[in-house]
PDB file of N, CA and C in Angstrom:
ATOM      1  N   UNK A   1     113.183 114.097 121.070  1.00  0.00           N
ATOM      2  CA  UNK A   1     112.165 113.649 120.139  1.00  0.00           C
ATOM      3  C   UNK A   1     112.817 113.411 118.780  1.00  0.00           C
ATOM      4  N   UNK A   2     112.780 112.708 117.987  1.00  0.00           N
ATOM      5  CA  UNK A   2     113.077 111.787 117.083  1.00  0.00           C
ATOM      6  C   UNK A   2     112.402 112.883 115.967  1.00  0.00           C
ATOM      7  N   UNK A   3     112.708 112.519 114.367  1.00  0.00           N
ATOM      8  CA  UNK A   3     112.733 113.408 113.399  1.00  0.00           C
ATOM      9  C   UNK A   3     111.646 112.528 112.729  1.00  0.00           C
ATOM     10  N   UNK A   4     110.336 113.330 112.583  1.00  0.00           N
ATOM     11  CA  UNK A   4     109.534 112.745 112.165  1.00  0.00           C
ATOM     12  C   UNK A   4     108.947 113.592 110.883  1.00  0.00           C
ATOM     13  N   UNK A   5     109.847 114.345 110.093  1.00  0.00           N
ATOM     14  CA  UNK A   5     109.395 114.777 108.908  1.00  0.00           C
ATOM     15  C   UNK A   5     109.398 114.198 107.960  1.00  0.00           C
ATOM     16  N   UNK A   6     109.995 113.110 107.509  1.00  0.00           N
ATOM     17  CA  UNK A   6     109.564 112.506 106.680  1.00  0.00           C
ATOM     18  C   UNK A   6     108.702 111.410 106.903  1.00  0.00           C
ATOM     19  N   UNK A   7     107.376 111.488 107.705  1.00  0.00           N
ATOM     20  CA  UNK A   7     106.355 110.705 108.423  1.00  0.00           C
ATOM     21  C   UNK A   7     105.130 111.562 107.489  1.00  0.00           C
ATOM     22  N   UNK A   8     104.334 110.221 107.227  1.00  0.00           N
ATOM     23  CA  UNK A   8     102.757 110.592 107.236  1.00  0.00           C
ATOM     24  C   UNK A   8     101.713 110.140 107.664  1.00  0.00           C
ATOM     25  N   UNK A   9     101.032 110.068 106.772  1.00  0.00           N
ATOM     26  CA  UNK A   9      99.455 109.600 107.446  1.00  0.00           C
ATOM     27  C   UNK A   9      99.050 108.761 106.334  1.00  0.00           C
ATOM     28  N   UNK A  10      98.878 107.330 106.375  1.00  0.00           N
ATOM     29  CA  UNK A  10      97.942 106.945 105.269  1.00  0.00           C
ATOM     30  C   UNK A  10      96.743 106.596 105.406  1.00  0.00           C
ATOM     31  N   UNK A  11      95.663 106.931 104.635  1.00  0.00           N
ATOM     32  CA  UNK A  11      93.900 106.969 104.881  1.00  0.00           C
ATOM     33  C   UNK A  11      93.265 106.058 103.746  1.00  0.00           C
ATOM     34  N   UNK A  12      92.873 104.931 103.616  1.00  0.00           N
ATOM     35  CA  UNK A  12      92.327 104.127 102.989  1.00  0.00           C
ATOM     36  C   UNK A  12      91.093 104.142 103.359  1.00  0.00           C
ATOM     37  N   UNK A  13      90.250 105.374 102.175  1.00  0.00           N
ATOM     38  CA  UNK A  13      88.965 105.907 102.906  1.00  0.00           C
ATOM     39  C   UNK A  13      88.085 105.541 102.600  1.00  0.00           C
ATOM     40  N   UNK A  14      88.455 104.204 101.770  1.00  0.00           N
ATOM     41  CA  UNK A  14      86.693 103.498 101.025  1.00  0.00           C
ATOM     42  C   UNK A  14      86.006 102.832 102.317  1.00  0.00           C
ATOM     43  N   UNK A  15      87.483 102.923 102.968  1.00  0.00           N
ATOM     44  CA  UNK A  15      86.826 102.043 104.439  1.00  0.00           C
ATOM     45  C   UNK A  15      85.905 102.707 105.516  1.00  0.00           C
ATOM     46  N   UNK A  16      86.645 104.000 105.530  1.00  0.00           N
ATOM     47  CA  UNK A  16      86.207 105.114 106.734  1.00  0.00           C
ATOM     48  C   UNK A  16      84.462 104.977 106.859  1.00  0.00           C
ATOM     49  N   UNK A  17      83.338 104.751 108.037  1.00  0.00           N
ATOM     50  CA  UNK A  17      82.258 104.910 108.294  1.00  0.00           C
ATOM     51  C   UNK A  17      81.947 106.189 109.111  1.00  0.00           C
ATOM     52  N   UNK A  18      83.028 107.485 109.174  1.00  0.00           N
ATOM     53  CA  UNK A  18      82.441 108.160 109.848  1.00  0.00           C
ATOM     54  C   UNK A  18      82.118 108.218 111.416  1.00  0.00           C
ATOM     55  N   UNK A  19      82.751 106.880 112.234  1.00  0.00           N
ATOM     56  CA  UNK A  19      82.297 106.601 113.207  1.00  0.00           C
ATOM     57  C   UNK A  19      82.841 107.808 114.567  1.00  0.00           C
ATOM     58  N   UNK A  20      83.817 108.957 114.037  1.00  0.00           N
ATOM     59  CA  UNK A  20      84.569 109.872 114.916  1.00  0.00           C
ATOM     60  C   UNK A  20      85.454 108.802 115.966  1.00  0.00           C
ATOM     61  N   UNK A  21      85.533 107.980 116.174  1.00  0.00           N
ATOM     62  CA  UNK A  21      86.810 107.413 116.859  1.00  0.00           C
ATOM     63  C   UNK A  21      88.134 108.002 116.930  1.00  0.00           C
ATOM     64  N   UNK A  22      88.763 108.848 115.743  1.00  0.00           N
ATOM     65  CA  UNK A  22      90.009 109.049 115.673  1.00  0.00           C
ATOM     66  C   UNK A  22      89.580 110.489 115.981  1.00  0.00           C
ATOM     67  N   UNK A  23      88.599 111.519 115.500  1.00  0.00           N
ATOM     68  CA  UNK A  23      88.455 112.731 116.018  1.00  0.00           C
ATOM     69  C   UNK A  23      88.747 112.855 117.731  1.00  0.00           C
ATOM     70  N   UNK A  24      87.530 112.007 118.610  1.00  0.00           N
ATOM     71  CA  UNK A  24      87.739 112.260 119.726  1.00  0.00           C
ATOM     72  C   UNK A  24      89.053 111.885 120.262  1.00  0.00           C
ATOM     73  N   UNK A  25      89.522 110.411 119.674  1.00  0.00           N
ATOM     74  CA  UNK A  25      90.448 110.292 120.850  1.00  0.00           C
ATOM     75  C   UNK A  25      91.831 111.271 120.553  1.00  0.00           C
ATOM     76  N   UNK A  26      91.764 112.336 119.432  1.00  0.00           N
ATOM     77  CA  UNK A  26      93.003 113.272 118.880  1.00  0.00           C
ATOM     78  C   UNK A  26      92.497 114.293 120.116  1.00  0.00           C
ATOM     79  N   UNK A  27      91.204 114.667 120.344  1.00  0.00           N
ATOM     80  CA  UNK A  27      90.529 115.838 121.106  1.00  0.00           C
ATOM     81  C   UNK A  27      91.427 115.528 122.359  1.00  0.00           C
ATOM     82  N   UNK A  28      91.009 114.166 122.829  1.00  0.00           N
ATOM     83  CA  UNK A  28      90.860 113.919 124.156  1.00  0.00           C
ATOM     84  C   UNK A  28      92.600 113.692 124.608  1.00  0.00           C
ATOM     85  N   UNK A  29      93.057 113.235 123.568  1.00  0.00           N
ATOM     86  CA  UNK A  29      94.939 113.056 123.600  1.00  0.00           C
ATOM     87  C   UNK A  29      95.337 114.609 124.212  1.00  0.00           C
ATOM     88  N   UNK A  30      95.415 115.454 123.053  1.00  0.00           N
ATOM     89  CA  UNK A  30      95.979 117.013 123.167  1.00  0.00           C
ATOM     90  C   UNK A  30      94.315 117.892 123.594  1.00  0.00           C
ATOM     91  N   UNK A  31      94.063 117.442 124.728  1.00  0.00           N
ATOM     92  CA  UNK A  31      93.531 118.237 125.191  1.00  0.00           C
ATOM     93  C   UNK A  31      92.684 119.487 124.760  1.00  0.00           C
ATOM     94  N   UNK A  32      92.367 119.303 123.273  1.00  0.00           N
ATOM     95  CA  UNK A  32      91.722 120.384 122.677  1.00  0.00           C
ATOM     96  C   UNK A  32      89.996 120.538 123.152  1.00  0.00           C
ATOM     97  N   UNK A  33      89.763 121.694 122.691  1.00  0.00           N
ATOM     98  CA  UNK A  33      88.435 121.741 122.979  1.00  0.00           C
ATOM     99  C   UNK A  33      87.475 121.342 121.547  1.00  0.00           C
ATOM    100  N   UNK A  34      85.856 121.443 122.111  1.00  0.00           N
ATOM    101  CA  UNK A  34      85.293 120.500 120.912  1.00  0.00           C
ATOM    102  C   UNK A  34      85.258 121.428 119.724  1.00  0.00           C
ATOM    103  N   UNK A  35      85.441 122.395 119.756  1.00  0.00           N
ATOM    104  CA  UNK A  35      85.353 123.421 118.422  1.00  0.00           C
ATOM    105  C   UNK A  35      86.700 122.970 117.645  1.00  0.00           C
ATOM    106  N   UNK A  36      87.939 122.153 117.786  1.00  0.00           N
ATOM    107  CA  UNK A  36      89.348 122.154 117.888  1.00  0.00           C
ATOM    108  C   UNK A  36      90.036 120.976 117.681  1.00  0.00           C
ATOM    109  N   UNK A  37      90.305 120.731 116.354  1.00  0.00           N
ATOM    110  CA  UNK A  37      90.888 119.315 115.873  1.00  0.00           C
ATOM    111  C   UNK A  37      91.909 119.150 115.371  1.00  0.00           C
ATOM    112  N   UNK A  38      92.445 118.089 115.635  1.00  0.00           N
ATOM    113  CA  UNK A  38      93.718 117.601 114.964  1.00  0.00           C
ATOM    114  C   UNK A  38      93.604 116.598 113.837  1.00  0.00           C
ATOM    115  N   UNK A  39      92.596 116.117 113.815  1.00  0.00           N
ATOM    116  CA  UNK A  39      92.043 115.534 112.645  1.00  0.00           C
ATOM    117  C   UNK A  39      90.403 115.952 112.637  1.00  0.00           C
ATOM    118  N   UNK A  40      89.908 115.440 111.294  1.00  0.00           N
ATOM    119  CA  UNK A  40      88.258 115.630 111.054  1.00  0.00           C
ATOM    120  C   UNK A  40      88.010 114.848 109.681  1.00  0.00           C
ATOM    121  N   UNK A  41      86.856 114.769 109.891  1.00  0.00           N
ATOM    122  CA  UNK A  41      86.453 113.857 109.281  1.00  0.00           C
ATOM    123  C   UNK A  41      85.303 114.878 108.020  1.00  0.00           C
ATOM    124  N   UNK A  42      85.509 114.370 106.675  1.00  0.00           N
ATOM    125  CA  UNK A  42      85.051 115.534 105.596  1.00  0.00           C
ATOM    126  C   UNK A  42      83.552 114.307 105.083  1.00  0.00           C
ATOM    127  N   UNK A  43      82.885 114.685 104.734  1.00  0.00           N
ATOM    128  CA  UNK A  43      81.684 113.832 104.030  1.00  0.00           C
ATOM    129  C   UNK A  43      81.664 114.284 102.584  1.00  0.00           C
ATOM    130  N   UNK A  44      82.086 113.488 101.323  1.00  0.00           N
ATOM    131  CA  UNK A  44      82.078 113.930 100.297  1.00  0.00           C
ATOM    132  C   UNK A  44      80.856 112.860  99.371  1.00  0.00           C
ATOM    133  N   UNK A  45      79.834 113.556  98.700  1.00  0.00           N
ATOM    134  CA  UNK A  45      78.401 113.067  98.140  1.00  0.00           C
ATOM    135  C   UNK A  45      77.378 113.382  99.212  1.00  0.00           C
ATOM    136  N   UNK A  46      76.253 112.785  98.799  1.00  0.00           N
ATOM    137  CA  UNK A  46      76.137 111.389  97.843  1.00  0.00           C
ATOM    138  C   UNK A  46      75.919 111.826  96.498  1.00  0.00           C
ATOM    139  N   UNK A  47      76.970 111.005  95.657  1.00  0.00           N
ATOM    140  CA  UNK A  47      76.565 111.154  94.162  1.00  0.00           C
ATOM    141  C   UNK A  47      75.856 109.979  93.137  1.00  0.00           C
ATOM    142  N   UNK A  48      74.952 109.984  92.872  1.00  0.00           N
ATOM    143  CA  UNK A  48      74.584 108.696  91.321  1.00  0.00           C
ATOM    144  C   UNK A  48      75.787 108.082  90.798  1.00  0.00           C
ATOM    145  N   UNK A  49      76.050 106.654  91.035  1.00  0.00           N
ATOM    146  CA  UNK A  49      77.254 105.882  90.695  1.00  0.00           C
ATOM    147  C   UNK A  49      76.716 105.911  88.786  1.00  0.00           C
ATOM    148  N   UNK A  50      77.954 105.632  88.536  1.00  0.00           N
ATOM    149  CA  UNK A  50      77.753 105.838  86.671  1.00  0.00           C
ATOM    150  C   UNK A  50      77.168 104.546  86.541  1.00  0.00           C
ATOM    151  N   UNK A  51      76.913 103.228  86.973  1.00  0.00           N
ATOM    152  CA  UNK A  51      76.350 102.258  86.476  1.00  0.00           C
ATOM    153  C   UNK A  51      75.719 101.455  87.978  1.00  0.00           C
ATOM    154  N   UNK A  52      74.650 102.321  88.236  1.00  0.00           N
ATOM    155  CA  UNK A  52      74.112 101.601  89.228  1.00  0.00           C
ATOM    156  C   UNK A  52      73.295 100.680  89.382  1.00  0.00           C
ATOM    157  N   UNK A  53      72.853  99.807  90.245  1.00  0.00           N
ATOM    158  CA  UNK A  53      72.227  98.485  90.488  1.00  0.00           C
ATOM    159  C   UNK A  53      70.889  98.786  91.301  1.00  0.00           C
ATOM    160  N   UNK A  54      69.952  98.358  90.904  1.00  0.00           N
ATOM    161  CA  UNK A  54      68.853  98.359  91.607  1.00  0.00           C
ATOM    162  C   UNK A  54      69.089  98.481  93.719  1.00  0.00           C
ATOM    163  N   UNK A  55      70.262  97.727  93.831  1.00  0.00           N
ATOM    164  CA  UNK A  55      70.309  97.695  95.332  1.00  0.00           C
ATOM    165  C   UNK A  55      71.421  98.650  95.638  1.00  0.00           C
ATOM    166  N   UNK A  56      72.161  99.234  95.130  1.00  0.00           N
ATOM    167  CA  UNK A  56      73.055 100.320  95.507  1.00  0.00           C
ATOM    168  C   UNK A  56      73.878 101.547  94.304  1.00  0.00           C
ATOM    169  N   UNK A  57      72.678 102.794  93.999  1.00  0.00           N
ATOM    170  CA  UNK A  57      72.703 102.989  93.209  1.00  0.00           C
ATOM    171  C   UNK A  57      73.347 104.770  93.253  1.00  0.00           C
ATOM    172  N   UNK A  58      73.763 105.289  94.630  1.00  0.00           N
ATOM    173  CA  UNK A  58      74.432 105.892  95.221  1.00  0.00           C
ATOM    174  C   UNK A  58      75.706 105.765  96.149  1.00  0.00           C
ATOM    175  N   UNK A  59      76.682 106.685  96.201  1.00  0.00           N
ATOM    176  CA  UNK A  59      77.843 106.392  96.724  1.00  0.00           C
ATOM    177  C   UNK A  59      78.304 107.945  97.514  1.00  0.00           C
ATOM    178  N   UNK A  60      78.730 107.787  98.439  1.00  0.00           N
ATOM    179  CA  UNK A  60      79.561 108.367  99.256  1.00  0.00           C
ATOM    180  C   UNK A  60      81.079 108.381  99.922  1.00  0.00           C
ATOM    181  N   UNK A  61      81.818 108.930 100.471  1.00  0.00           N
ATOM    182  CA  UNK A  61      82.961 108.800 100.565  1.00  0.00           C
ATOM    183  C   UNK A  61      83.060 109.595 102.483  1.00  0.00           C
ATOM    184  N   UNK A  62      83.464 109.272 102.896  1.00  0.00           N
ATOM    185  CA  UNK A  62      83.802 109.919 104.565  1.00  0.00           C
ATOM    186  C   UNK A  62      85.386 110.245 104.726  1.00  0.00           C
ATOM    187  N   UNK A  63      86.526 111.017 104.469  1.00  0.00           N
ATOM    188  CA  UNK A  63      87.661 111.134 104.537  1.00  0.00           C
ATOM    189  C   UNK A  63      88.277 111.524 105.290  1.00  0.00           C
ATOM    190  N   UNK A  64      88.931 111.508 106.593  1.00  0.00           N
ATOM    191  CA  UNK A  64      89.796 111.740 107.748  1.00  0.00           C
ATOM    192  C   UNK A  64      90.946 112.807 106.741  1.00  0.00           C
ATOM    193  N   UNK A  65      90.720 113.898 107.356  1.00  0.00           N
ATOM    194  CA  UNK A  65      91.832 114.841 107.410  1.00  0.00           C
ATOM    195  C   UNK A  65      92.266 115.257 108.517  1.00  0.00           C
ATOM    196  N   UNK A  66      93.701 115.310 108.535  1.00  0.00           N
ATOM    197  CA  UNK A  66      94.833 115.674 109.214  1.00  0.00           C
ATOM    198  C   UNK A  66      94.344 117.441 109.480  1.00  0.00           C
ATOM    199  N   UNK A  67      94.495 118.030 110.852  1.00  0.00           N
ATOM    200  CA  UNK A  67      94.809 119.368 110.395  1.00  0.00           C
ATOM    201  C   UNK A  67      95.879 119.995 110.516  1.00  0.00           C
ATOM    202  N   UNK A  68      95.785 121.498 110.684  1.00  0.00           N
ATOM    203  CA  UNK A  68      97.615 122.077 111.317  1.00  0.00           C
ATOM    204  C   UNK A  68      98.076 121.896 112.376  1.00  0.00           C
ATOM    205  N   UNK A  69      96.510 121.351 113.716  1.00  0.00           N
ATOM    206  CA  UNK A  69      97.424 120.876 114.846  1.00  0.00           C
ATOM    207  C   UNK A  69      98.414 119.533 114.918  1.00  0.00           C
ATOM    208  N   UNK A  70      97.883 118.784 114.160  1.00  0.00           N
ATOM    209  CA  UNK A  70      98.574 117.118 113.265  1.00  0.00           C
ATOM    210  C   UNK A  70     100.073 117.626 113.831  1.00  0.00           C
ATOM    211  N   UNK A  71     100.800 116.676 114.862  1.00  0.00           N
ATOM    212  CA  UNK A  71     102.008 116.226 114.743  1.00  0.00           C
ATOM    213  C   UNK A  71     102.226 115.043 114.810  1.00  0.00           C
ATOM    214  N   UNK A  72     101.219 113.704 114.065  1.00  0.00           N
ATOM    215  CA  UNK A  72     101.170 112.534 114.359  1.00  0.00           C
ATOM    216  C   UNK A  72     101.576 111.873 115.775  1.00  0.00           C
ATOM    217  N   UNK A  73     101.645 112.721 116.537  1.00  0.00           N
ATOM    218  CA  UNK A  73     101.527 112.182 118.412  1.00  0.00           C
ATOM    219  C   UNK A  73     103.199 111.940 118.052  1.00  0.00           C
ATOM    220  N   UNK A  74     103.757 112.872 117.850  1.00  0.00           N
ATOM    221  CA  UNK A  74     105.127 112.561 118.047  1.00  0.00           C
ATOM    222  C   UNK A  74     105.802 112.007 119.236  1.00  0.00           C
ATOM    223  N   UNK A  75     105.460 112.551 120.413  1.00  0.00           N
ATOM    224  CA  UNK A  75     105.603 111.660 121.404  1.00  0.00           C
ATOM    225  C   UNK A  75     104.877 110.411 121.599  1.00  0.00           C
ATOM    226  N   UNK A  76     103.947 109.784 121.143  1.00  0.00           N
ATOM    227  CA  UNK A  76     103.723 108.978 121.192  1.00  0.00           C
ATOM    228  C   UNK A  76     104.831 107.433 120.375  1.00  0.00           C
ATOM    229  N   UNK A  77     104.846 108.455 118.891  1.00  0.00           N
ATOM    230  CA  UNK A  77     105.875 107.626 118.035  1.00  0.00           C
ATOM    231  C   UNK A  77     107.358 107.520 118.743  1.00  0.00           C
ATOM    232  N   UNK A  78     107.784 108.398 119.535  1.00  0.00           N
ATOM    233  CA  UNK A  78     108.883 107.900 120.710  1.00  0.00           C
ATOM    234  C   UNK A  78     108.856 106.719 121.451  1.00  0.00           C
ATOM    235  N   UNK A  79     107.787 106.633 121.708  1.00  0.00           N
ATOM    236  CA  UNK A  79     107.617 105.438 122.750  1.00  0.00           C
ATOM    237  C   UNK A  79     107.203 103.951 122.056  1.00  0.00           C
ATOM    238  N   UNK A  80     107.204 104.043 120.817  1.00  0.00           N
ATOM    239  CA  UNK A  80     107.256 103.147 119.817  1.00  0.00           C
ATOM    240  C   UNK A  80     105.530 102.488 119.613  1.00  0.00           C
ATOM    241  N   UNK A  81     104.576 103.546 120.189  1.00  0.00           N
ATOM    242  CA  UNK A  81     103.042 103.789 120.032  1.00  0.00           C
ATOM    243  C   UNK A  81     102.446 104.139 118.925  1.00  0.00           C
ATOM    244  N   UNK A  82     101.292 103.851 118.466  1.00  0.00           N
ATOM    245  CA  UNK A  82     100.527 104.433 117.147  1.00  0.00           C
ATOM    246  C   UNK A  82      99.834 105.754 117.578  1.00  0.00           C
ATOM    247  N   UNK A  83      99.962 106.467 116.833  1.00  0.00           N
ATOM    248  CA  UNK A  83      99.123 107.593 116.961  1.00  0.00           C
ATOM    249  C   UNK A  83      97.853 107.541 117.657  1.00  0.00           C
ATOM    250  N   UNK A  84      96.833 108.309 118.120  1.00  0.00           N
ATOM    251  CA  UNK A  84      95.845 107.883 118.591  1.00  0.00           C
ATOM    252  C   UNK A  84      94.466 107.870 117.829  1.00  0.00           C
ATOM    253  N   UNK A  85      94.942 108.840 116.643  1.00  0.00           N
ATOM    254  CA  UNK A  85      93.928 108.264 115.335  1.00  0.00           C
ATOM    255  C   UNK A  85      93.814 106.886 115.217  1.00  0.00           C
ATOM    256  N   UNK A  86      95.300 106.773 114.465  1.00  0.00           N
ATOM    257  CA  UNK A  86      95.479 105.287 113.906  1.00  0.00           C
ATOM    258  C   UNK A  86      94.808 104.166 114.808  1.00  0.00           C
ATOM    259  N   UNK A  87      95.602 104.500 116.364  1.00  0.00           N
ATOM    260  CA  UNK A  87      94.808 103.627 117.498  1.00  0.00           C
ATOM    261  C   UNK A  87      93.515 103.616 117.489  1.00  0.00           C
ATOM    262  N   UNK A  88      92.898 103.669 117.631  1.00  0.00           N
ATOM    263  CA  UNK A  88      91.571 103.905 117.675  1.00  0.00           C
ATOM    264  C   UNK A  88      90.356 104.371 116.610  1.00  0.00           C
ATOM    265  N   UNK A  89      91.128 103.652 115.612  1.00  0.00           N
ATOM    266  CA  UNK A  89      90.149 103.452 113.929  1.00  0.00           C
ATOM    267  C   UNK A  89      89.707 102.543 113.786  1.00  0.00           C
ATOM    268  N   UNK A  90      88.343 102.601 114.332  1.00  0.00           N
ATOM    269  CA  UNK A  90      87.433 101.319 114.069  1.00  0.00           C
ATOM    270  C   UNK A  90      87.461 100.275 113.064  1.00  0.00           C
ATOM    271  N   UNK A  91      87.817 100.819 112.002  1.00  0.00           N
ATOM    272  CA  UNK A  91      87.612 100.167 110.504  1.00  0.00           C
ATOM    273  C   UNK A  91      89.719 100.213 109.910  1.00  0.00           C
ATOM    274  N   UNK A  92      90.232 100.062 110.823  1.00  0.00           N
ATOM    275  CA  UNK A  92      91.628 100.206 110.651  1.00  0.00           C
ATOM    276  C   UNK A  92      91.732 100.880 109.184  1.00  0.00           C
ATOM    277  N   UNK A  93      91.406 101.614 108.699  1.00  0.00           N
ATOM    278  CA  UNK A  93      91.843 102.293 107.275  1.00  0.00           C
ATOM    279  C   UNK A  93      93.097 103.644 107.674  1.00  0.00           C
ATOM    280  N   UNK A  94      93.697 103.521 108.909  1.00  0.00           N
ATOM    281  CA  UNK A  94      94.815 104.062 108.632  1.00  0.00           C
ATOM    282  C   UNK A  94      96.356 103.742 109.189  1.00  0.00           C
ATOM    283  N   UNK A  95      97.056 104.450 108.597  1.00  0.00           N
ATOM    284  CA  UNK A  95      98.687 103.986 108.879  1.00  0.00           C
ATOM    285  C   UNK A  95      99.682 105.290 108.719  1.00  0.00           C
ATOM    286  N   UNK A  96     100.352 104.687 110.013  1.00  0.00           N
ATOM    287  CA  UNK A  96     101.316 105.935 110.293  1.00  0.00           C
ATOM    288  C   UNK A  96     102.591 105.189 109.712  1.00  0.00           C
ATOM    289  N   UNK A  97     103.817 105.976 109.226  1.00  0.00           N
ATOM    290  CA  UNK A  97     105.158 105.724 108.153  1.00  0.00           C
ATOM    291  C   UNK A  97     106.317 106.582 107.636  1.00  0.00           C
ATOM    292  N   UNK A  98     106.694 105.993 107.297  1.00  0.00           N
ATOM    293  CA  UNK A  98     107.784 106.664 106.332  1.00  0.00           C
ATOM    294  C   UNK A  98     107.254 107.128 105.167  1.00  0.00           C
ATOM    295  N   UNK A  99     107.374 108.187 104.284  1.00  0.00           N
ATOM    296  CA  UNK A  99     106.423 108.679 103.187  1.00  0.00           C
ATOM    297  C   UNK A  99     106.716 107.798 101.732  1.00  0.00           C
ATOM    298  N   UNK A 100     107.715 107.470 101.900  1.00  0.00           N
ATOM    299  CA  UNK A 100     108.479 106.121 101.001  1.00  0.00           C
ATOM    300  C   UNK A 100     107.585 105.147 100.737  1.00  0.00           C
ATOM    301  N   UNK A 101     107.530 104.023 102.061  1.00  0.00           N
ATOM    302  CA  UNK A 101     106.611 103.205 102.473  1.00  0.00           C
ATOM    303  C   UNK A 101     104.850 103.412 102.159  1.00  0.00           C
ATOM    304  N   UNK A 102     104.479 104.318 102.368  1.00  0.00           N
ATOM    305  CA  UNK A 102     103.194 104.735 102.172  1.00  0.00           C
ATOM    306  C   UNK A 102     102.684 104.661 101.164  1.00  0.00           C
ATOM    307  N   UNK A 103     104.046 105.256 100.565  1.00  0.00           N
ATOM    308  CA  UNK A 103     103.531 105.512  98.735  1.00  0.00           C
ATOM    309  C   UNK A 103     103.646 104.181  98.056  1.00  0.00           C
ATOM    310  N   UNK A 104     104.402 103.137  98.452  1.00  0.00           N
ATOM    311  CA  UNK A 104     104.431 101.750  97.916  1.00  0.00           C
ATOM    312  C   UNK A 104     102.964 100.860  98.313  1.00  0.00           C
ATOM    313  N   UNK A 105     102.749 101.403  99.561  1.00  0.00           N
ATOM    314  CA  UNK A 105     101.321 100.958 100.112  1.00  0.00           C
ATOM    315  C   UNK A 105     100.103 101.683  99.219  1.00  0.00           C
ATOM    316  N   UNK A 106     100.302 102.758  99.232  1.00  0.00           N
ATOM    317  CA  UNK A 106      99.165 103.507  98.837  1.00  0.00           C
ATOM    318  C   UNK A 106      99.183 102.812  97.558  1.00  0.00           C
ATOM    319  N   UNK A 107      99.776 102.220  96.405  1.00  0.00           N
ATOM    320  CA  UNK A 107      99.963 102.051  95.338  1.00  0.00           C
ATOM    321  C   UNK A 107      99.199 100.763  95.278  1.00  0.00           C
ATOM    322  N   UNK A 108      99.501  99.594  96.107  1.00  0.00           N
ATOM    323  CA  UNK A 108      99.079  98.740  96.003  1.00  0.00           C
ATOM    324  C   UNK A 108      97.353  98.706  96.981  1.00  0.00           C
ATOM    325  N   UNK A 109      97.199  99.257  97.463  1.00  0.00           N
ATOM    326  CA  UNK A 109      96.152  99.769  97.519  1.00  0.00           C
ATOM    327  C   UNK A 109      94.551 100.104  96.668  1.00  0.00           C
ATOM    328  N   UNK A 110      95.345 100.742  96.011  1.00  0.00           N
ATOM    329  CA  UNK A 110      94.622 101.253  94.747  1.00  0.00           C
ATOM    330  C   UNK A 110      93.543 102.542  95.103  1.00  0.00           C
ATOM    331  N   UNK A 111      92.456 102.299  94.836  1.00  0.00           N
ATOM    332  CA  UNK A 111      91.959 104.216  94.461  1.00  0.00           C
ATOM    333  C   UNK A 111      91.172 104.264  96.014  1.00  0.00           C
ATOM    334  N   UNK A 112      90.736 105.162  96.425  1.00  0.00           N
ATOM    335  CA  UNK A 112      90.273 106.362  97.455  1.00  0.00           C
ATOM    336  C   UNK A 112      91.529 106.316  98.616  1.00  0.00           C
ATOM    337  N   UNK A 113      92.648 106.103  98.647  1.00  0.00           N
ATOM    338  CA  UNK A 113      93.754 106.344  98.953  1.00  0.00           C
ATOM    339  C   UNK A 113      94.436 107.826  99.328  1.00  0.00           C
ATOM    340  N   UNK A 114      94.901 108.004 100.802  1.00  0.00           N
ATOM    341  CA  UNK A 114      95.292 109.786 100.432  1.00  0.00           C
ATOM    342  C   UNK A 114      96.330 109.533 101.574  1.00  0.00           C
ATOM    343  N   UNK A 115      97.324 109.904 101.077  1.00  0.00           N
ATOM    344  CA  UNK A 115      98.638 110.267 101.855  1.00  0.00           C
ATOM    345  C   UNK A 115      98.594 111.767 102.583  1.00  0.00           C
ATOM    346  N   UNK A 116      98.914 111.650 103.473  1.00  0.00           N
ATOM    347  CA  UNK A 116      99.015 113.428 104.241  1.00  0.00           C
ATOM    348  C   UNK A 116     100.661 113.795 105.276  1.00  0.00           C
ATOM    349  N   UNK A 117     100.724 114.855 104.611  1.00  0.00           N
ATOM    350  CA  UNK A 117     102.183 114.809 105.518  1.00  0.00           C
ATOM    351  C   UNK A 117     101.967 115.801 106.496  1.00  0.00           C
ATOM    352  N   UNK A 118     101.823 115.741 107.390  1.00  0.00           N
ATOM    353  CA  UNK A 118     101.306 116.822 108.300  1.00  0.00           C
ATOM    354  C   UNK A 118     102.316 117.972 108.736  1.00  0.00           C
ATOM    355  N   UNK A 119     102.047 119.183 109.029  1.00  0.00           N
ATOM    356  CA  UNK A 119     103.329 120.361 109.122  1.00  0.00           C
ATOM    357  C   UNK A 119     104.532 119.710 110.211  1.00  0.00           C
TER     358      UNK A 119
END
């Protein structure tokens, strides 16, 4: 297996809907049970936007976190495969990398952006 510590996770979470796609198929990959994740998904708000509009005057955020089981499917990245988060993100808001790369991405990106380096 190939040296994947300097690998992360990038989450471009303005996108994320919450849809659990990347939860189950992490469950269903490593065999965990449903109490038992390798990723999850956090719900942050709803808060009053500072200058809101008659048609959207609240905001929320849905953020995919990595947990301690997270080894970005290292065997998977052997076989020159995407993780099975990444695979299977409805709304493609994530990317597996070099932590280098990420951070040049994440940059151009711009804000609700979160890099994760998993143990």
């Amino acid at each position: 297996m190939a040296d994947y510590s300097n690998y992360g996770l990038l989450v471009d979470y303005k996108y994320c809907d919450n849809c659990g796609a990347c939860v189950v198929a992490c469950q269903e990959y490593h065999d965990l049970e449903a109490d038992q994740f390798g990723i999850k998904v956090f719900e942050k708000g709803p808060w009053k936007k500072d200058n809101p509009t008659l048609d959207d005057g609240w905001d929320w955020d849905y953020v995919p976190v990595p947990t301690g089981r997270c080894d970005l499917c290292a065997a998977r990245l052997d076989e020159g495969k995407k993780p099975m988060c990444v695979k299977h993100c409805l709304t493609f808001c994530m990317q597996v990398g070099p932590l280098d790369e990420l951070a040049e991405k994440a940059a151009e990106l711009g804000e609700k952006v979160a890099i994760y380096k998993p143990m």
